[in-house]
N, C-alpha and C. Protein backbone atom coordinates (compact mmCIF):
# COMPACT_ATOMS: atom_id res chain seq x y z
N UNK A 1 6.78 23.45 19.40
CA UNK A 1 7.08 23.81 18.04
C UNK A 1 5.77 23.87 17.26
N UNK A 2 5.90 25.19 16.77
CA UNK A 2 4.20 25.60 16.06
C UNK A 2 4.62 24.80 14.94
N UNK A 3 3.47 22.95 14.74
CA UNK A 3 3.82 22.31 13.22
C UNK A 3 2.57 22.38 12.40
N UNK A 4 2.08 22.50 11.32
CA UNK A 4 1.54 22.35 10.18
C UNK A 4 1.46 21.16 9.39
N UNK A 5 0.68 20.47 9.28
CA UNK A 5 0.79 19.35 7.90
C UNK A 5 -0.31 19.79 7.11
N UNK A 6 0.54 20.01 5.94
CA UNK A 6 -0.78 20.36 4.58
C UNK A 6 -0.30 18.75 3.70
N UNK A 7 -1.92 18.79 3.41
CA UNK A 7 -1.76 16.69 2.68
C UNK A 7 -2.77 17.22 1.56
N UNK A 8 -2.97 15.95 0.76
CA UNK A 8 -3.85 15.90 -0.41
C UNK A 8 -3.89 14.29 -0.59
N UNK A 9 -5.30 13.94 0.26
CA UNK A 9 -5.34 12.73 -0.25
C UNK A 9 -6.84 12.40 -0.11
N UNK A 10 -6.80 12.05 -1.73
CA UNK A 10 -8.60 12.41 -2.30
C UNK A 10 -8.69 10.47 -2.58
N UNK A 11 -7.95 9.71 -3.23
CA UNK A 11 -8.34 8.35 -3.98
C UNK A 11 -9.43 7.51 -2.39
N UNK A 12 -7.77 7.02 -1.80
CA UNK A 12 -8.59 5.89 -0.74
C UNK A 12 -8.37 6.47 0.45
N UNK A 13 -7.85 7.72 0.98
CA UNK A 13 -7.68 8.69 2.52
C UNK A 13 -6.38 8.10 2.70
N UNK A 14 -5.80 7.42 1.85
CA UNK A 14 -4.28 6.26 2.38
C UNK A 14 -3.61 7.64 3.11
N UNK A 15 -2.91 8.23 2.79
CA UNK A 15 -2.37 9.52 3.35
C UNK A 15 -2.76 10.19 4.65
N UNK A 16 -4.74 10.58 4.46
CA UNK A 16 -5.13 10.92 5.33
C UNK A 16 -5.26 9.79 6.44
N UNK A 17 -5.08 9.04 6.72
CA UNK A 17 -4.84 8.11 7.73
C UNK A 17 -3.76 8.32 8.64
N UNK A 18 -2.70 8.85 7.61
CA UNK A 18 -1.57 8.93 8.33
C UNK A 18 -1.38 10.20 9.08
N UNK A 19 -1.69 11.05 8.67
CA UNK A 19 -1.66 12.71 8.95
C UNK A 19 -2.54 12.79 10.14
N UNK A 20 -3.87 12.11 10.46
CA UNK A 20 -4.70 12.35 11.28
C UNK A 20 -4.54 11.51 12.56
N UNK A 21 -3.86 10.80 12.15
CA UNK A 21 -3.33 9.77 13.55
C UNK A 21 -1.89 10.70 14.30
N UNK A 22 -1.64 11.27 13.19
CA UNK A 22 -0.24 12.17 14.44
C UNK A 22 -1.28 13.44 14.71
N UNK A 23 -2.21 14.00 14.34
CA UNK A 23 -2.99 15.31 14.51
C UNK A 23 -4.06 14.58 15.91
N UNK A 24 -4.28 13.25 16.02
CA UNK A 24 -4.71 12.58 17.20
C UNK A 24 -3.82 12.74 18.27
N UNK A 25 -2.66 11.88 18.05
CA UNK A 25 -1.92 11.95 19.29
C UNK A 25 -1.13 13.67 19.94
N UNK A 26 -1.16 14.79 18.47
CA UNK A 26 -0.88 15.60 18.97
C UNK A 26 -1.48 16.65 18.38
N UNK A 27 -2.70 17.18 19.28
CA UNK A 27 -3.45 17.63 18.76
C UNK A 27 -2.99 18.98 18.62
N UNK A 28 -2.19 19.98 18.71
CA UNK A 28 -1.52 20.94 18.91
C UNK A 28 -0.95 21.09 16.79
N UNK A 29 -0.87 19.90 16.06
CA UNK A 29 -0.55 20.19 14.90
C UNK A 29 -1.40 20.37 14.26
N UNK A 30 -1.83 21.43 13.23
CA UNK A 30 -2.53 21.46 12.27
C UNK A 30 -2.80 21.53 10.98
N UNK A 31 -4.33 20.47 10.55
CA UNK A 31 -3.93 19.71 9.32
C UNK A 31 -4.56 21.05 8.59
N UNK A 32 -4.26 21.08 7.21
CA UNK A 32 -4.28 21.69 5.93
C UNK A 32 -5.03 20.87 4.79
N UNK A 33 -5.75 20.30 4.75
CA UNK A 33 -6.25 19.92 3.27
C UNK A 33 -6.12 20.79 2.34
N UNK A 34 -5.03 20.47 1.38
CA UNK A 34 -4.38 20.89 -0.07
C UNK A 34 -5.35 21.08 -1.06
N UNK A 35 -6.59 20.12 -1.06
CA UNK A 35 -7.50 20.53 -2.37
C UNK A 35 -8.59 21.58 -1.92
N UNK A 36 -8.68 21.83 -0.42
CA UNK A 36 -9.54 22.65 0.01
C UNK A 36 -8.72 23.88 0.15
N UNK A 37 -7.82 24.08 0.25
CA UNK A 37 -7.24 25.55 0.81
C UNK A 37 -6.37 25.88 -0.02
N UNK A 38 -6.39 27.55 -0.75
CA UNK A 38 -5.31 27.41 -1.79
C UNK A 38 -4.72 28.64 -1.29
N UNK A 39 -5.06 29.24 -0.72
CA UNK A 39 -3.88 30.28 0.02
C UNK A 39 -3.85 30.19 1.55
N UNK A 40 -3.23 29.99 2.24
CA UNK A 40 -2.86 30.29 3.95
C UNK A 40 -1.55 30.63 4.50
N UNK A 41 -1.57 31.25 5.04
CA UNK A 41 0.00 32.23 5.56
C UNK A 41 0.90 31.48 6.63
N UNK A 42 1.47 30.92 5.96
CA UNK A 42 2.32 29.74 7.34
C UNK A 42 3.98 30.05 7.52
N UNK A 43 3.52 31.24 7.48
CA UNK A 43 5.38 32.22 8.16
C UNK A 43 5.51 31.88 9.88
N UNK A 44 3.84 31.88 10.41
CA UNK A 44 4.14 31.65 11.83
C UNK A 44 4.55 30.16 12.57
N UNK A 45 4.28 29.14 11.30
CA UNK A 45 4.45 27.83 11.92
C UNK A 45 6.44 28.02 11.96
N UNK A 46 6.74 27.10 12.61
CA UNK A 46 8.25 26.24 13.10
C UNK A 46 8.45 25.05 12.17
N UNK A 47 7.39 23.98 11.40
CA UNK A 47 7.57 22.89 11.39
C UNK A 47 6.51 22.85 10.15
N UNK A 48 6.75 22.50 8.76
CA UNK A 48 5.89 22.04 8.07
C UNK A 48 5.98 21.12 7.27
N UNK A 49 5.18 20.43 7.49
CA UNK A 49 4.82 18.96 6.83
C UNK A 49 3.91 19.02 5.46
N UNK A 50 4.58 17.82 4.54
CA UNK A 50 3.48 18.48 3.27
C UNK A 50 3.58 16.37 2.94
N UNK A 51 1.93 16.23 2.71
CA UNK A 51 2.22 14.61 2.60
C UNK A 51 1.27 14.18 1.49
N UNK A 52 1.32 13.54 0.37
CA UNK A 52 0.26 13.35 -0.28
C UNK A 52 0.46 11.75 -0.74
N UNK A 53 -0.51 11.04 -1.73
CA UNK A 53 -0.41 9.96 -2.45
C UNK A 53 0.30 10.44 -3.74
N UNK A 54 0.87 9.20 -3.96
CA UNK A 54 2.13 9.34 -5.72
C UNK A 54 1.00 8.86 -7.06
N UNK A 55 0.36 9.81 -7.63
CA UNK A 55 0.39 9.52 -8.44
C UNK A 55 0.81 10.30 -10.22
N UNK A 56 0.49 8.92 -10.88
CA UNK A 56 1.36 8.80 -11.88
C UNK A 56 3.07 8.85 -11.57
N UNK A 57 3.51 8.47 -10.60
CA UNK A 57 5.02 8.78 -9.96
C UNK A 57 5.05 10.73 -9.63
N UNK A 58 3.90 11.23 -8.86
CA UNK A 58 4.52 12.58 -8.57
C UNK A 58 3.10 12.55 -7.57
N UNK A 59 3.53 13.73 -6.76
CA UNK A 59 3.05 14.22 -5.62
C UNK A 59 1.90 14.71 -6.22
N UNK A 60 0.37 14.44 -5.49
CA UNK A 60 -0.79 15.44 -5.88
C UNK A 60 -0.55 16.62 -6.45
N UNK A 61 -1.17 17.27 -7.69
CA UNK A 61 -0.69 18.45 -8.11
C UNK A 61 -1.92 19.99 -7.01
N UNK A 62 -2.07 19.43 -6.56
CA UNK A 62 -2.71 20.59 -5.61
C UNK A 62 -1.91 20.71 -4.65
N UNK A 63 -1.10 20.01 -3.88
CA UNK A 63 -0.11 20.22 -2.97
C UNK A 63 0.97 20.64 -3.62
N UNK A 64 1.50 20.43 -4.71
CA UNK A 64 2.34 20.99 -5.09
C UNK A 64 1.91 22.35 -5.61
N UNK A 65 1.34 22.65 -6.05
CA UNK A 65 0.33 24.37 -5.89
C UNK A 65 0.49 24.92 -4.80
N UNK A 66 0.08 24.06 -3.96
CA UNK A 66 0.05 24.84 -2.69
C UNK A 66 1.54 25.62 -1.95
N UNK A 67 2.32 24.19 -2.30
CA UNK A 67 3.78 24.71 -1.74
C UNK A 67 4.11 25.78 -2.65
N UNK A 68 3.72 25.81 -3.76
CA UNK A 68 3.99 27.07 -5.02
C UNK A 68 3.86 28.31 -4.49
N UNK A 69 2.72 28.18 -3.86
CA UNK A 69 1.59 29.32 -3.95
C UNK A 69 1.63 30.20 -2.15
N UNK A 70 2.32 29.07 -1.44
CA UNK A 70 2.27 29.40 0.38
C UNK A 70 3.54 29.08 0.66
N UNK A 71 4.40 28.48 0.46
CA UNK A 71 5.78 28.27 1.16
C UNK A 71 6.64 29.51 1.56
N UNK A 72 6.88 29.98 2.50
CA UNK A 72 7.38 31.03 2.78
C UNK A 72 9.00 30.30 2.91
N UNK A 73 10.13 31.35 2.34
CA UNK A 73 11.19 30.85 2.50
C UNK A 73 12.22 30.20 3.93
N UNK A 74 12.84 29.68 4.09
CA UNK A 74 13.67 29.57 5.23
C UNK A 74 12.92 28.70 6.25
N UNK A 75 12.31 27.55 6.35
CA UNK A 75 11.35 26.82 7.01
C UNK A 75 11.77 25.62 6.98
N UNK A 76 11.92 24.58 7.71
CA UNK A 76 11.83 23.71 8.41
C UNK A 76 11.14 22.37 7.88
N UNK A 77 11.02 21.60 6.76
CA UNK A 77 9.85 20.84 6.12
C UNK A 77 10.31 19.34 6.27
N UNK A 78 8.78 18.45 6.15
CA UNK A 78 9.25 17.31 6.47
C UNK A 78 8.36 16.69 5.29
N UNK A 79 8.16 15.62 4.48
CA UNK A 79 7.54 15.13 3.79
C UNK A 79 7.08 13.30 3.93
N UNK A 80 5.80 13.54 3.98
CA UNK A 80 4.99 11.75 4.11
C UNK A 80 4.66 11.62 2.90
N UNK A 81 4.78 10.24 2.18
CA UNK A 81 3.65 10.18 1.07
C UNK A 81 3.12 8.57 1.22
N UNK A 82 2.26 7.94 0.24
CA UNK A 82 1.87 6.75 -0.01
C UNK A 82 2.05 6.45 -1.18
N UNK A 83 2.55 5.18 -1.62
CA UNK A 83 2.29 4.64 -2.82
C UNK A 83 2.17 3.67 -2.93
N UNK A 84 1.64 3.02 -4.23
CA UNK A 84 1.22 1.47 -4.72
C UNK A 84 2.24 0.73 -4.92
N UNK A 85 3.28 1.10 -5.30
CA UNK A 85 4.59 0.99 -5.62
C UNK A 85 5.66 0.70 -4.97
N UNK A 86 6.91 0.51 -5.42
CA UNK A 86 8.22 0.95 -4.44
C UNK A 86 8.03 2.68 -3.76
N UNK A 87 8.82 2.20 -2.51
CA UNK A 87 9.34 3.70 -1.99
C UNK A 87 10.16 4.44 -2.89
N UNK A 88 10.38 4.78 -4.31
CA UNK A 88 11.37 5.39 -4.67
C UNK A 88 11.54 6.60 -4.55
N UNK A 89 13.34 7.29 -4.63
CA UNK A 89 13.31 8.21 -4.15
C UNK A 89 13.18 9.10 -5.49
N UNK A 90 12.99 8.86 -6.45
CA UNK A 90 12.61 9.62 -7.61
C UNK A 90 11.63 10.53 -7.35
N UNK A 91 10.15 9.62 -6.39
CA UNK A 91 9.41 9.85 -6.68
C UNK A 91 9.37 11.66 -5.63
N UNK A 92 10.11 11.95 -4.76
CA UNK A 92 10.51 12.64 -4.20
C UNK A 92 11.32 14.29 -5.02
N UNK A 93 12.18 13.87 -6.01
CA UNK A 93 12.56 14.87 -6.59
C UNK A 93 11.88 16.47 -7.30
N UNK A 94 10.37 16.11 -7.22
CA UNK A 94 10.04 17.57 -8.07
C UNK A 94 9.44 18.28 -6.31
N UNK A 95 9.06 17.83 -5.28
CA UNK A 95 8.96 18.24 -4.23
C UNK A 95 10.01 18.98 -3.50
N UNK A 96 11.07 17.86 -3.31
CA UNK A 96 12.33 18.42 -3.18
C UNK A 96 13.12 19.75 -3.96
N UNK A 97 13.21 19.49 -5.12
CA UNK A 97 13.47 20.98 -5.79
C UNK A 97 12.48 22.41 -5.06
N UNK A 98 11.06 22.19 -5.59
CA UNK A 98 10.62 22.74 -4.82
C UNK A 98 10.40 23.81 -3.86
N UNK A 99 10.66 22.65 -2.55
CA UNK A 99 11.33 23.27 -1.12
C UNK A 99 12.13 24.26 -1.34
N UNK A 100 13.55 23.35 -2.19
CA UNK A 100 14.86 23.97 -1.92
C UNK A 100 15.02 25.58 -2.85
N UNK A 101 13.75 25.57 -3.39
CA UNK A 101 13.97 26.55 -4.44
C UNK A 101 13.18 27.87 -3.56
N UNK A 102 12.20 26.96 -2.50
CA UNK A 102 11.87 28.33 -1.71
C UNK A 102 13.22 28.81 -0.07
N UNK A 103 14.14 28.50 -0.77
CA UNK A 103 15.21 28.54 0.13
C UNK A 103 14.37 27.53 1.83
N UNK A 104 14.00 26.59 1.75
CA UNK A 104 13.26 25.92 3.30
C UNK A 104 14.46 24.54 2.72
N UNK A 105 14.38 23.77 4.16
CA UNK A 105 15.12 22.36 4.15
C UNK A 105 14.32 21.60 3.87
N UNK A 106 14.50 20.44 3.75
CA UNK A 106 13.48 19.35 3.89
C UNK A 106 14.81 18.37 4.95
N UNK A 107 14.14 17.72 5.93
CA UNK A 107 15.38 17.74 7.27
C UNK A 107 14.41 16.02 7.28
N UNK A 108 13.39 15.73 6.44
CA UNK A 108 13.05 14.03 6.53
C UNK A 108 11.75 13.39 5.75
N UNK A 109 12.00 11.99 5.71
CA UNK A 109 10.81 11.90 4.91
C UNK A 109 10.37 10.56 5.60
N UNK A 110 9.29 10.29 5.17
CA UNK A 110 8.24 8.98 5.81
C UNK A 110 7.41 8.74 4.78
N UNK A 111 7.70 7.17 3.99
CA UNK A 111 6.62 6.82 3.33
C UNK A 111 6.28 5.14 3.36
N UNK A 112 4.90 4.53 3.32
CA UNK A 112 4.44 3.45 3.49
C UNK A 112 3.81 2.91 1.90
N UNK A 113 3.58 1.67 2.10
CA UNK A 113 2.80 1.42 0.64
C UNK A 113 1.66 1.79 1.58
N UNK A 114 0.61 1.85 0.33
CA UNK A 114 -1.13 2.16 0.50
C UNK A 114 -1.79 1.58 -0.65
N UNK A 115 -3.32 1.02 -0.46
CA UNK A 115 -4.07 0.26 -1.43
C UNK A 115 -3.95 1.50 -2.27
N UNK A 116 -4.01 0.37 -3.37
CA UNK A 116 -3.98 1.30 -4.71
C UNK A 116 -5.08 0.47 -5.67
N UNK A 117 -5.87 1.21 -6.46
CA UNK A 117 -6.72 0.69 -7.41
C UNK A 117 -6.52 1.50 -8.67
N UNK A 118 -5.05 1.76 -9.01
CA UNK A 118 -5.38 2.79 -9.96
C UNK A 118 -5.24 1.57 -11.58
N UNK A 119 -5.51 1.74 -12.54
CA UNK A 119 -5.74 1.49 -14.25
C UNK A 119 -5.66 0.56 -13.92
N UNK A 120 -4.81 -1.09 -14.18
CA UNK A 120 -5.17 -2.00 -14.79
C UNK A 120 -4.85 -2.74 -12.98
N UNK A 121 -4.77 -2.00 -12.03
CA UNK A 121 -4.75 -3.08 -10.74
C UNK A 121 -6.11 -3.00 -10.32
N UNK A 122 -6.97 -2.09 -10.83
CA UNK A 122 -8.40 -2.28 -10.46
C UNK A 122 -9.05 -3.55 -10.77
N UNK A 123 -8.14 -4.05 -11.68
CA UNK A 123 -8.95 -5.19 -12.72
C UNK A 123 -9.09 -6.60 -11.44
N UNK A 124 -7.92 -6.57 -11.12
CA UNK A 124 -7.29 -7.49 -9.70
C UNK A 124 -7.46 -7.31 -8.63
N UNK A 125 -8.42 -6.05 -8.33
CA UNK A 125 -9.08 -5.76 -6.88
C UNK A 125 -7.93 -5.15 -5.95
N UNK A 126 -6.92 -3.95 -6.61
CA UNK A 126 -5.97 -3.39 -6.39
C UNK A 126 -4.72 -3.87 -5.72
N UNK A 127 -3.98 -3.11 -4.92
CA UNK A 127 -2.65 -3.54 -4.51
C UNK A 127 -2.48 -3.50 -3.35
N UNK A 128 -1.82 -4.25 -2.73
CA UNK A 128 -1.51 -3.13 -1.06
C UNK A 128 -3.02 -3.13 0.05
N UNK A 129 -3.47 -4.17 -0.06
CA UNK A 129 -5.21 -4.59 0.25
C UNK A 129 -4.56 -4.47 2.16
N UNK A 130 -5.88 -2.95 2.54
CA UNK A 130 -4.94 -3.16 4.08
C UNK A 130 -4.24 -1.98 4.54
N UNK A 131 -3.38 -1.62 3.57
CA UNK A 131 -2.23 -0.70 4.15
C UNK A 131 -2.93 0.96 3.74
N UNK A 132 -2.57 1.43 4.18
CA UNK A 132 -1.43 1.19 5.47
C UNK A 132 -2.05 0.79 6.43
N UNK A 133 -1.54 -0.13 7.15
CA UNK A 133 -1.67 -0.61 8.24
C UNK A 133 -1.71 0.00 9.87
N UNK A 134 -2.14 -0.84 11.16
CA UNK A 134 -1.75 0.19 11.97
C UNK A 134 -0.19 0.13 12.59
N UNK A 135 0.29 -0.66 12.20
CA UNK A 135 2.28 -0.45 12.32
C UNK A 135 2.77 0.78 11.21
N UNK A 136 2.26 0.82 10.28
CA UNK A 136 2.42 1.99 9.50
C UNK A 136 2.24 2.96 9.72
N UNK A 137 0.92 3.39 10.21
CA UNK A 137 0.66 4.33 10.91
C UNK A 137 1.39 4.66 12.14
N UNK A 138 1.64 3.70 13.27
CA UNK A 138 2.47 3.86 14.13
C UNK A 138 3.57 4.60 13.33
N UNK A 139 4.53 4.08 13.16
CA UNK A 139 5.65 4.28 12.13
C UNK A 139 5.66 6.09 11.65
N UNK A 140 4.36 6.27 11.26
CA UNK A 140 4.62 7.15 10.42
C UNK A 140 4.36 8.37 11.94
N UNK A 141 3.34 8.02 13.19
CA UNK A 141 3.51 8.93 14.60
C UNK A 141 4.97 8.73 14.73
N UNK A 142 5.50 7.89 14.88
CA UNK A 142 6.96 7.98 15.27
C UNK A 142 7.75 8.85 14.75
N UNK A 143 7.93 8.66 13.38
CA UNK A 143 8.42 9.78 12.54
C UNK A 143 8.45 10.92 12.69
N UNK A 144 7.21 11.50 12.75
CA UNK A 144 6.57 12.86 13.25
C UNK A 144 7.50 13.21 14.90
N UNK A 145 7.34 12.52 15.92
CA UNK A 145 7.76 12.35 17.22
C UNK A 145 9.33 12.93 17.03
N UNK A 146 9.69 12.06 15.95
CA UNK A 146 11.52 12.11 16.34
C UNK A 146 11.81 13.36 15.49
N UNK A 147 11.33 13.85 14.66
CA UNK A 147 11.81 15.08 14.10
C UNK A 147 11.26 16.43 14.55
N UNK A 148 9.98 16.41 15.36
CA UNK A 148 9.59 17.46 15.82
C UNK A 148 9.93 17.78 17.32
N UNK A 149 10.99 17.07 17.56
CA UNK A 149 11.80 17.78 19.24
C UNK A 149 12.69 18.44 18.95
């Protein structure tokens, strides 16, 4: 299955940690950096993944550009993110629309906490000191594994 992951993760790589450990074990997927690439034609992939860090409670706004700007309809999507925070599924909703608005599924999602240093947790030497971890990371290859057969 031809898969794709386009990510955006500029603060601490929390994201890119995760994306590059399944692009390790399977090197056959390919990554997309969201703040580097603003047009690419991904009608030929089977499988696309879009994963970023939450902030202010929403998905990088360059990945969400990107899905704006490249999502071809009727596709297959899976979504990773990180946050400082709870997993909420709020934080999921303007992605989700999204997708569904480029007629594609979203068929799963995978998310871990990740250090965070953003406004007043900097003061405290941030959050989440560590993570993701490498069970997280595992976790998040697994993920990848069970939805892309």
């Amino acid at each position: 299955m031809k898969t794709a992951i386009v990510y955006a993760s500029v603060h601490h790589k929390n994201t890119e940690k995760l994306v590059k450990a399944i692009a390790e074990k399977h090197p056959e997927v390919e990554l997309i950096d969201a703040t580097k690439t603003i047009l690419k034609d991904l009608a030929s992939y089977d499988l696309l993944g879009f994963a970023s860090g939450i902030f202010y409670s929403k998905f990088h706004k360059a990945l969400l550009s990107f899905i704006t700007d490249n999502l071809p309809a009727h596709k297959k999507t899976f979504v990773i993110y990180t946050c400082g925070s709870d997993h909420s599924a709020a934080y999921l909703k303007d992605i989700k629309d999204l997708i569904q608005s480029k007629d594609s599924t979203l068929v799963a999602t995978y998310s871990c906490l990740a250090y965070d240093t953003f406004g007043p947790f900097k003061l405290i030497g941030g959050l989440n000191k560590g993570r993701p971890n490498e069970d997280d990371i595992q976790k998040a290859v697994d993920f990848f594994e069970r939805i892309s057969k």
